[in-house]
PDB file of N, CA and C in Angstrom:
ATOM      1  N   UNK A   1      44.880 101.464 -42.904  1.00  0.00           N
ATOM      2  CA  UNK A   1      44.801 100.069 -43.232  1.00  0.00           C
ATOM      3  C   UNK A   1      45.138  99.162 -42.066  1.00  0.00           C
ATOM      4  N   UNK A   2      45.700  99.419 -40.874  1.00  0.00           N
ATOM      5  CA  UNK A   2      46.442  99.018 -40.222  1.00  0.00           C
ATOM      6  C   UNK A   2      45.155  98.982 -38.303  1.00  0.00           C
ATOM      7  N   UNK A   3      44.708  97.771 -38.543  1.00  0.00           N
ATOM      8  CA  UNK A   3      43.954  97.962 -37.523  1.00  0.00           C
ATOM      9  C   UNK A   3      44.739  98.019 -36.173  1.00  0.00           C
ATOM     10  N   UNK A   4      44.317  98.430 -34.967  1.00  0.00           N
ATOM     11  CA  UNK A   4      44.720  97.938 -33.743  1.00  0.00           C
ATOM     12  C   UNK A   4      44.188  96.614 -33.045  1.00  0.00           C
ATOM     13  N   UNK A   5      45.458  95.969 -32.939  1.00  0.00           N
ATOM     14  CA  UNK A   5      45.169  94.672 -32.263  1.00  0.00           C
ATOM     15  C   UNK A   5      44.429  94.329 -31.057  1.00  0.00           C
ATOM     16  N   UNK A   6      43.246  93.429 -31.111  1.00  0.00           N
ATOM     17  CA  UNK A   6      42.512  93.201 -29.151  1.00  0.00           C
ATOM     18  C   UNK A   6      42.262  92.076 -29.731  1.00  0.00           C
ATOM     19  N   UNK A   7      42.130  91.314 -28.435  1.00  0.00           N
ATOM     20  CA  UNK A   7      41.475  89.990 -28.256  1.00  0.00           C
ATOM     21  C   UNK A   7      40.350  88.884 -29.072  1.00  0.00           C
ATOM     22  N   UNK A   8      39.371  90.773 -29.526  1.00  0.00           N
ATOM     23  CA  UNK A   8      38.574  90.270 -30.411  1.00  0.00           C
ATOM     24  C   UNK A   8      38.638  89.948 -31.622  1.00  0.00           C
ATOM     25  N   UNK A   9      39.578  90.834 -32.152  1.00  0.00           N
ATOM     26  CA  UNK A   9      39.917  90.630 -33.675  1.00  0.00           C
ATOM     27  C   UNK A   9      41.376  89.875 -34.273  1.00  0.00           C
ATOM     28  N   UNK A  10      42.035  89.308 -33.074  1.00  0.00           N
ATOM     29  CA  UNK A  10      42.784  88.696 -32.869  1.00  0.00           C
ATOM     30  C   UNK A  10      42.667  87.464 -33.667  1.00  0.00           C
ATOM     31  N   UNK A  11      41.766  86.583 -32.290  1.00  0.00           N
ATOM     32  CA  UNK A  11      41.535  85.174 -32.369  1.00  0.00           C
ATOM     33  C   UNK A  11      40.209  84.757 -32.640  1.00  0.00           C
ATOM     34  N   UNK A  12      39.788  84.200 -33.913  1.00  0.00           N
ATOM     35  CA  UNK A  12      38.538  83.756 -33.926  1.00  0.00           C
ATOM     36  C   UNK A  12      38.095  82.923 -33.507  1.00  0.00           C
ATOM     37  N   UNK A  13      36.534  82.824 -33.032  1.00  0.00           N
ATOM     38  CA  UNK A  13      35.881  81.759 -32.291  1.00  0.00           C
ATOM     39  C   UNK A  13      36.289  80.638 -32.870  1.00  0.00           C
ATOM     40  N   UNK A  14      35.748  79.709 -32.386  1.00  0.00           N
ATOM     41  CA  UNK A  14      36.014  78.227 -32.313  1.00  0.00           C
ATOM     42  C   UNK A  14      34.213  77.761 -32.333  1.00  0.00           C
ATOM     43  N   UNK A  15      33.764  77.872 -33.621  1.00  0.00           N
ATOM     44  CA  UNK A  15      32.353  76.824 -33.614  1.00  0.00           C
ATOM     45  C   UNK A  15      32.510  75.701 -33.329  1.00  0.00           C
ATOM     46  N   UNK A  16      31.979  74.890 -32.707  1.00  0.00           N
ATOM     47  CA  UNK A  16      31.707  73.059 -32.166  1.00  0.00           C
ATOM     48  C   UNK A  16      31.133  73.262 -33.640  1.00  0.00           C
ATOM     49  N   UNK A  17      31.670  71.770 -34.262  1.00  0.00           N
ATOM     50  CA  UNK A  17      31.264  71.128 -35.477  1.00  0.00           C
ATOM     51  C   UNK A  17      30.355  70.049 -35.216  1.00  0.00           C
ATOM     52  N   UNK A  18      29.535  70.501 -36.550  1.00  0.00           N
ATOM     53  CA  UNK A  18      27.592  69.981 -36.730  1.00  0.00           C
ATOM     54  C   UNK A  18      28.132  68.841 -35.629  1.00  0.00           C
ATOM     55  N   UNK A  19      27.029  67.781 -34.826  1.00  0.00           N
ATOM     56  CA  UNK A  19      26.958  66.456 -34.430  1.00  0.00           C
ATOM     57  C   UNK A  19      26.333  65.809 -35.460  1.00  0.00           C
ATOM     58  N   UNK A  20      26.765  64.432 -35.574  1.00  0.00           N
ATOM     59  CA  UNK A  20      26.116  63.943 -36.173  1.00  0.00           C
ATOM     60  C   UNK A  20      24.572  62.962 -36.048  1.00  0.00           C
ATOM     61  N   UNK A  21      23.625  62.826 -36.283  1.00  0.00           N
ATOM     62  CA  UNK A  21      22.683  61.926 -36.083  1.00  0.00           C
ATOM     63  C   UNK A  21      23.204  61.103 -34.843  1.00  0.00           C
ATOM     64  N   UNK A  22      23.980  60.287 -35.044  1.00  0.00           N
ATOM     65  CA  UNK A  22      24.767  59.009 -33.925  1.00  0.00           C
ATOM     66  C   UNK A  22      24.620  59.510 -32.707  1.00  0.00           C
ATOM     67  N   UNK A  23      25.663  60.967 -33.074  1.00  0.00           N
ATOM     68  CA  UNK A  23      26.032  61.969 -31.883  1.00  0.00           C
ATOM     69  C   UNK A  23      24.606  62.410 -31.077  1.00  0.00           C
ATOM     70  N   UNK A  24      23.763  62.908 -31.390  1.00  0.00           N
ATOM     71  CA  UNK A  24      22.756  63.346 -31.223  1.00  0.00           C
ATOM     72  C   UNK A  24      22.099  62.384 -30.434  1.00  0.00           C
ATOM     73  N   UNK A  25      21.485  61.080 -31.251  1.00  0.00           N
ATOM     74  CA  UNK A  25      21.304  59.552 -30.880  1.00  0.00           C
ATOM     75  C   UNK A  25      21.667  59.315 -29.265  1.00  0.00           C
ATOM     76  N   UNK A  26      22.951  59.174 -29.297  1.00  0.00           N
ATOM     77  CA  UNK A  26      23.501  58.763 -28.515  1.00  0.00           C
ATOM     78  C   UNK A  26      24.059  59.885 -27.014  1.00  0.00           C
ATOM     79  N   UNK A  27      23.690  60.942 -27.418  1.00  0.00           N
ATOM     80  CA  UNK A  27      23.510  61.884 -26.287  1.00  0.00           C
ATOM     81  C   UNK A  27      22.135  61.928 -25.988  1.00  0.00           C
ATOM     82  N   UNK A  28      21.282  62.150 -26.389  1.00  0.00           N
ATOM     83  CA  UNK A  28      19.849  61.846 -25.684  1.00  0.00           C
ATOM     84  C   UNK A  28      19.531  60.362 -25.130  1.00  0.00           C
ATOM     85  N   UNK A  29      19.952  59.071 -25.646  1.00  0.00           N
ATOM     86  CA  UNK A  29      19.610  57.951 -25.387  1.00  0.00           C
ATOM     87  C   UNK A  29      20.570  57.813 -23.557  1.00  0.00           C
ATOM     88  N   UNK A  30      21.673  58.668 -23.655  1.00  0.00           N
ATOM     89  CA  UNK A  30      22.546  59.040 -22.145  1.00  0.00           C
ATOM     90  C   UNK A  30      21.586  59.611 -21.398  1.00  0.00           C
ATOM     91  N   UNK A  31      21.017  60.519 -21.735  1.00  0.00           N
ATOM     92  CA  UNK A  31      20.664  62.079 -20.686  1.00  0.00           C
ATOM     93  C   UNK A  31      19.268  60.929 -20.167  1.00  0.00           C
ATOM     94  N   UNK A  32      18.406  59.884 -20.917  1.00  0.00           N
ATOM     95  CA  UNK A  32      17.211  59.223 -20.439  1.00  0.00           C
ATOM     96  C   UNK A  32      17.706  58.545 -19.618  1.00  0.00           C
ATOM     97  N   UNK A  33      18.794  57.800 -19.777  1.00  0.00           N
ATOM     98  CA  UNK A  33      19.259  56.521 -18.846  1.00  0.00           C
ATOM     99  C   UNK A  33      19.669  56.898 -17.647  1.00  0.00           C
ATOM    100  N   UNK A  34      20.250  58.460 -17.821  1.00  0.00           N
ATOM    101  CA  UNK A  34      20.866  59.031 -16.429  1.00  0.00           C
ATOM    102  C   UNK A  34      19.497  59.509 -15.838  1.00  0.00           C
ATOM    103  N   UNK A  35      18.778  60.087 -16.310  1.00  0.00           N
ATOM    104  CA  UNK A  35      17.220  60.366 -15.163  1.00  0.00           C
ATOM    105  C   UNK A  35      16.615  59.528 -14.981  1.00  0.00           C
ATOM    106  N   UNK A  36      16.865  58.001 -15.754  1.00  0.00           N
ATOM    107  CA  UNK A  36      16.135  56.984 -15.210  1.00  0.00           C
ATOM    108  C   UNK A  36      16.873  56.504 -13.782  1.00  0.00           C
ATOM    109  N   UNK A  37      18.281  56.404 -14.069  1.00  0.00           N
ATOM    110  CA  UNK A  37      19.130  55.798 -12.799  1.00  0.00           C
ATOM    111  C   UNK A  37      18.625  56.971 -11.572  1.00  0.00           C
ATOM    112  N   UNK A  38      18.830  58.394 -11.941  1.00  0.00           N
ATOM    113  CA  UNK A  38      18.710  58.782 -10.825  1.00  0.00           C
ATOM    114  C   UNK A  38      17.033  58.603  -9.969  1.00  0.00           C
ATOM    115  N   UNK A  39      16.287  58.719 -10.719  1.00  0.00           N
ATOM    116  CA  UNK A  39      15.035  58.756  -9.928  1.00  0.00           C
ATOM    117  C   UNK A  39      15.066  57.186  -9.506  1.00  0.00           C
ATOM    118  N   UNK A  40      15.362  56.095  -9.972  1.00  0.00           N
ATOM    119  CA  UNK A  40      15.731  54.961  -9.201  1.00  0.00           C
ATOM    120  C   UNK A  40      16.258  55.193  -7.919  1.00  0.00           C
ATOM    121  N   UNK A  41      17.278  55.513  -8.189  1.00  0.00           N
ATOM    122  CA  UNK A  41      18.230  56.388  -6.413  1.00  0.00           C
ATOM    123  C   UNK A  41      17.685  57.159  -5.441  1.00  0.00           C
ATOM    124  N   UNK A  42      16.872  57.746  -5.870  1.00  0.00           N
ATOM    125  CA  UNK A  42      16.115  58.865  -5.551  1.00  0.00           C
ATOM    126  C   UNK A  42      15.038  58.620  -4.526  1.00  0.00           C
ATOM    127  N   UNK A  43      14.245  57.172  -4.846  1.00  0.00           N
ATOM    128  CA  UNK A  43      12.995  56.881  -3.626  1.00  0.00           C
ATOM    129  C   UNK A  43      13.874  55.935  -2.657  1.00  0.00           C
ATOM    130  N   UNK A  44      15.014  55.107  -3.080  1.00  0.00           N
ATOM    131  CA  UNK A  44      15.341  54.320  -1.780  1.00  0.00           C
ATOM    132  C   UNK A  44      16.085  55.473  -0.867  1.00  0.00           C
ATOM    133  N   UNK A  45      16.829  56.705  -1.398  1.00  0.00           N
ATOM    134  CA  UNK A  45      17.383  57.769  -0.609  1.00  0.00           C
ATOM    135  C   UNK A  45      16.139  58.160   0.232  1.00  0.00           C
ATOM    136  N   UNK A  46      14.960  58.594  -0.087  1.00  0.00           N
ATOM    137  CA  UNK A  46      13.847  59.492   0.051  1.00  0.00           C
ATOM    138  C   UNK A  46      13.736  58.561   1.402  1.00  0.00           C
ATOM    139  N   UNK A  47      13.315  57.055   1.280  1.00  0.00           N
ATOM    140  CA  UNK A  47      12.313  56.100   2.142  1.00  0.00           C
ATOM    141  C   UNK A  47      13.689  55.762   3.472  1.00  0.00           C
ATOM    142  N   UNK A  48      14.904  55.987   2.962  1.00  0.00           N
ATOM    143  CA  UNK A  48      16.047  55.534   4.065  1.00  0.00           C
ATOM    144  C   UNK A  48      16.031  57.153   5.399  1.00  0.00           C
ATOM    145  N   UNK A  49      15.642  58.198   4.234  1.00  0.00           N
ATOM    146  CA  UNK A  49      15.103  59.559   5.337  1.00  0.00           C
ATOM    147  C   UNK A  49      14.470  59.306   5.940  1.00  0.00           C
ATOM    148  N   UNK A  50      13.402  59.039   5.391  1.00  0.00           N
ATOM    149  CA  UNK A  50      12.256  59.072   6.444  1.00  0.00           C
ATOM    150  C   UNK A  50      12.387  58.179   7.547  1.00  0.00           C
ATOM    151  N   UNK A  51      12.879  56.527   7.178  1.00  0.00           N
ATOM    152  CA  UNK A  51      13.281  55.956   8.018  1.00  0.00           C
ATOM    153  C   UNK A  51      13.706  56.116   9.479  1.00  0.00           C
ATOM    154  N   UNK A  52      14.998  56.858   9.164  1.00  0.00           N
ATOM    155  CA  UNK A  52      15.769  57.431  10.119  1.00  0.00           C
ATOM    156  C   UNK A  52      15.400  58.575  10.977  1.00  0.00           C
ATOM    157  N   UNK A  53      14.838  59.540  10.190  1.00  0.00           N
ATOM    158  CA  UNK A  53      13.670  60.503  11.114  1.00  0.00           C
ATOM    159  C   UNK A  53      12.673  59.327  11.977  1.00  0.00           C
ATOM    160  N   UNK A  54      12.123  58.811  11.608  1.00  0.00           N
ATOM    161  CA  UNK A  54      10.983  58.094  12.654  1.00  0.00           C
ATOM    162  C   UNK A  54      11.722  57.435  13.497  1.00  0.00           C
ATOM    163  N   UNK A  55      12.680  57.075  13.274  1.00  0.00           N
ATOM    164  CA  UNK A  55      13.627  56.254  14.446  1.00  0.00           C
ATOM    165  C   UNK A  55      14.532  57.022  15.583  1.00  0.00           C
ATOM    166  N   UNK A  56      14.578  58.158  15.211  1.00  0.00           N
ATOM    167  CA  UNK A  56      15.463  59.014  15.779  1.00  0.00           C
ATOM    168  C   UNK A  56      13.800  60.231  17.021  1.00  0.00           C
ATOM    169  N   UNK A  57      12.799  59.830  16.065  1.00  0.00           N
ATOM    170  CA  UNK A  57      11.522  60.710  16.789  1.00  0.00           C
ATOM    171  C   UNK A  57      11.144  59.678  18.316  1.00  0.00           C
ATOM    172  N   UNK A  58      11.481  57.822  17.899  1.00  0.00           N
ATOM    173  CA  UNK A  58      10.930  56.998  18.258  1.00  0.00           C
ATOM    174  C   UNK A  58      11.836  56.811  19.583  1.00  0.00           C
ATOM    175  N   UNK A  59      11.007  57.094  20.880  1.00  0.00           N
ATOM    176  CA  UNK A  59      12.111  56.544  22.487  1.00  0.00           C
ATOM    177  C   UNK A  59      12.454  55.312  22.132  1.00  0.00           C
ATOM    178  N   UNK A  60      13.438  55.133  23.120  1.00  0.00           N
ATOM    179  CA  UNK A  60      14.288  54.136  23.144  1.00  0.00           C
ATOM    180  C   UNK A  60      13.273  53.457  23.692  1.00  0.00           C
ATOM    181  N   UNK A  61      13.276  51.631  23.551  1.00  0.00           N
ATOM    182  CA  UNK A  61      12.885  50.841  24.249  1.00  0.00           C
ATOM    183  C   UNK A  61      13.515  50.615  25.939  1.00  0.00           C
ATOM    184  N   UNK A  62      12.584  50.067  26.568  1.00  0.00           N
ATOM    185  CA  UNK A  62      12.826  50.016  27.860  1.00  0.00           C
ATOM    186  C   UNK A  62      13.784  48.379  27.733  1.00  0.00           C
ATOM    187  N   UNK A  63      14.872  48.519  29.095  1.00  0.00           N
ATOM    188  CA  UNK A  63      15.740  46.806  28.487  1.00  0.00           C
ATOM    189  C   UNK A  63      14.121  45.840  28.579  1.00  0.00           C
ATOM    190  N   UNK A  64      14.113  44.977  27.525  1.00  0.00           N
ATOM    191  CA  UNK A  64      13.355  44.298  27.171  1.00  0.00           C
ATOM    192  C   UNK A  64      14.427  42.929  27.572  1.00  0.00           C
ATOM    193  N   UNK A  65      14.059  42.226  28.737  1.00  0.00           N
ATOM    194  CA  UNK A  65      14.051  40.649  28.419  1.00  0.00           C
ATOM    195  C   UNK A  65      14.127  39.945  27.642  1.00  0.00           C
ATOM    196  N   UNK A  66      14.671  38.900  27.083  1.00  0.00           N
ATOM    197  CA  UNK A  66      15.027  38.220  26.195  1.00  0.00           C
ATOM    198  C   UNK A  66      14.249  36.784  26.330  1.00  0.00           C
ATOM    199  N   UNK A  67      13.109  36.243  26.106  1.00  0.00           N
ATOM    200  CA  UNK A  67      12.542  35.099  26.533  1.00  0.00           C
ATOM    201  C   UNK A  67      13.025  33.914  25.351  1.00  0.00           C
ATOM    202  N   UNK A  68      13.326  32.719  26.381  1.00  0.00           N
ATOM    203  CA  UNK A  68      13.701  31.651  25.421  1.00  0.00           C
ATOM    204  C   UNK A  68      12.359  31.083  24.831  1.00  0.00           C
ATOM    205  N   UNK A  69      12.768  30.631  23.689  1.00  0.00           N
ATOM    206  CA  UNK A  69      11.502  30.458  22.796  1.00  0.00           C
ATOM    207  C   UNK A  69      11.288  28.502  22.993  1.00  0.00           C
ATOM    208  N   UNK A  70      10.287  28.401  23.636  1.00  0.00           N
ATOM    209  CA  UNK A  70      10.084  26.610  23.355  1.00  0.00           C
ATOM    210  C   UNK A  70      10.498  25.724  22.225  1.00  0.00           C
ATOM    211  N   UNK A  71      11.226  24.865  23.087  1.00  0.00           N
ATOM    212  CA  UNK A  71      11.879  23.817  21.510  1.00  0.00           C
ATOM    213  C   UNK A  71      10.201  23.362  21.930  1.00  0.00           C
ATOM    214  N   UNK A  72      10.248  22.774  20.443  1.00  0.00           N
ATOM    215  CA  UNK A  72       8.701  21.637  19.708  1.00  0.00           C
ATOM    216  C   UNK A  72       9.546  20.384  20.527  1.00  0.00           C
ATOM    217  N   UNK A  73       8.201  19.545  20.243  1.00  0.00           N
ATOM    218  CA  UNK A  73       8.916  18.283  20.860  1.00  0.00           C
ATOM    219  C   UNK A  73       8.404  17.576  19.772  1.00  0.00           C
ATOM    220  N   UNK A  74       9.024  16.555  19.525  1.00  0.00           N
ATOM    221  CA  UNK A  74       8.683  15.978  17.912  1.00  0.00           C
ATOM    222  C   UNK A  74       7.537  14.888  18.609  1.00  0.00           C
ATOM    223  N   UNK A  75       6.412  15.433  17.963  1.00  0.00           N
ATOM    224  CA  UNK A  75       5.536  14.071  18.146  1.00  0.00           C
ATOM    225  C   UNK A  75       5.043  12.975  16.988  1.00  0.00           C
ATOM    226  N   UNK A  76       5.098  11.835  17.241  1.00  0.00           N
ATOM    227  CA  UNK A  76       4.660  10.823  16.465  1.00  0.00           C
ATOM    228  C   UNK A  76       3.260  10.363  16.331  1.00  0.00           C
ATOM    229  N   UNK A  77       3.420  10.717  14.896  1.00  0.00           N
ATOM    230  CA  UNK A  77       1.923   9.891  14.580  1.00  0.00           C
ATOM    231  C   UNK A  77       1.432   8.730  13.969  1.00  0.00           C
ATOM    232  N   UNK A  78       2.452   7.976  14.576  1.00  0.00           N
ATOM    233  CA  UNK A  78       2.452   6.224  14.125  1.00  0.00           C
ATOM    234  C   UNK A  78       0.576   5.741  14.065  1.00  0.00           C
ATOM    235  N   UNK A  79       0.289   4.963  13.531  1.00  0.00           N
ATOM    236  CA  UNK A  79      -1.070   3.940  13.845  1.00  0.00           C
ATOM    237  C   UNK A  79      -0.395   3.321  14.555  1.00  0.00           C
ATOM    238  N   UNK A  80      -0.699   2.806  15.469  1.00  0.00           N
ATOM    239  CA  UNK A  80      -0.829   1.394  16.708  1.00  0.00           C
ATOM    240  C   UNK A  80      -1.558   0.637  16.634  1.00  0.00           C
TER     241      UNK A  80
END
């Protein structure tokens, strides 16, 4: 009558209890919003790579001069 004691016949599982509708609801309405955010994240990460590869492929510029840019001169267009 007298079983020997182990681990298995010890302690019984632990079932997770039913979710409810809400539960359910509201874990799928999560899991969309999180693959929406990430693929949002996902092309400005993608386009900031590539970025940086072409810039890093691209020689340096030679020192480039700095030219001052012409002020306008305000002209008038009165009748006389």
């Amino acid at each position: 009558m007298t079983e020997t004691i182990t681990k298995d016949n010890l302690f019984r599982t632990v079932r997770p209890g039913p979710q409810t509708k809400a539960d359910l609801t509201d874990s799928a309405a999560r899991a969309i919003m999180k693959a929406e955010a990430d693929s949002r994240e996902a092309k400005p990460q993608r386009l900031r790579q590539a970025r940086l590869e072409m810039e890093a492929q691209r020689p340096a510029p030679a020192s480039a001069k700095r030219t001052a840019k012409k002020a306008k001169k305000f002209v008038s267009h009165r009748a006389a």
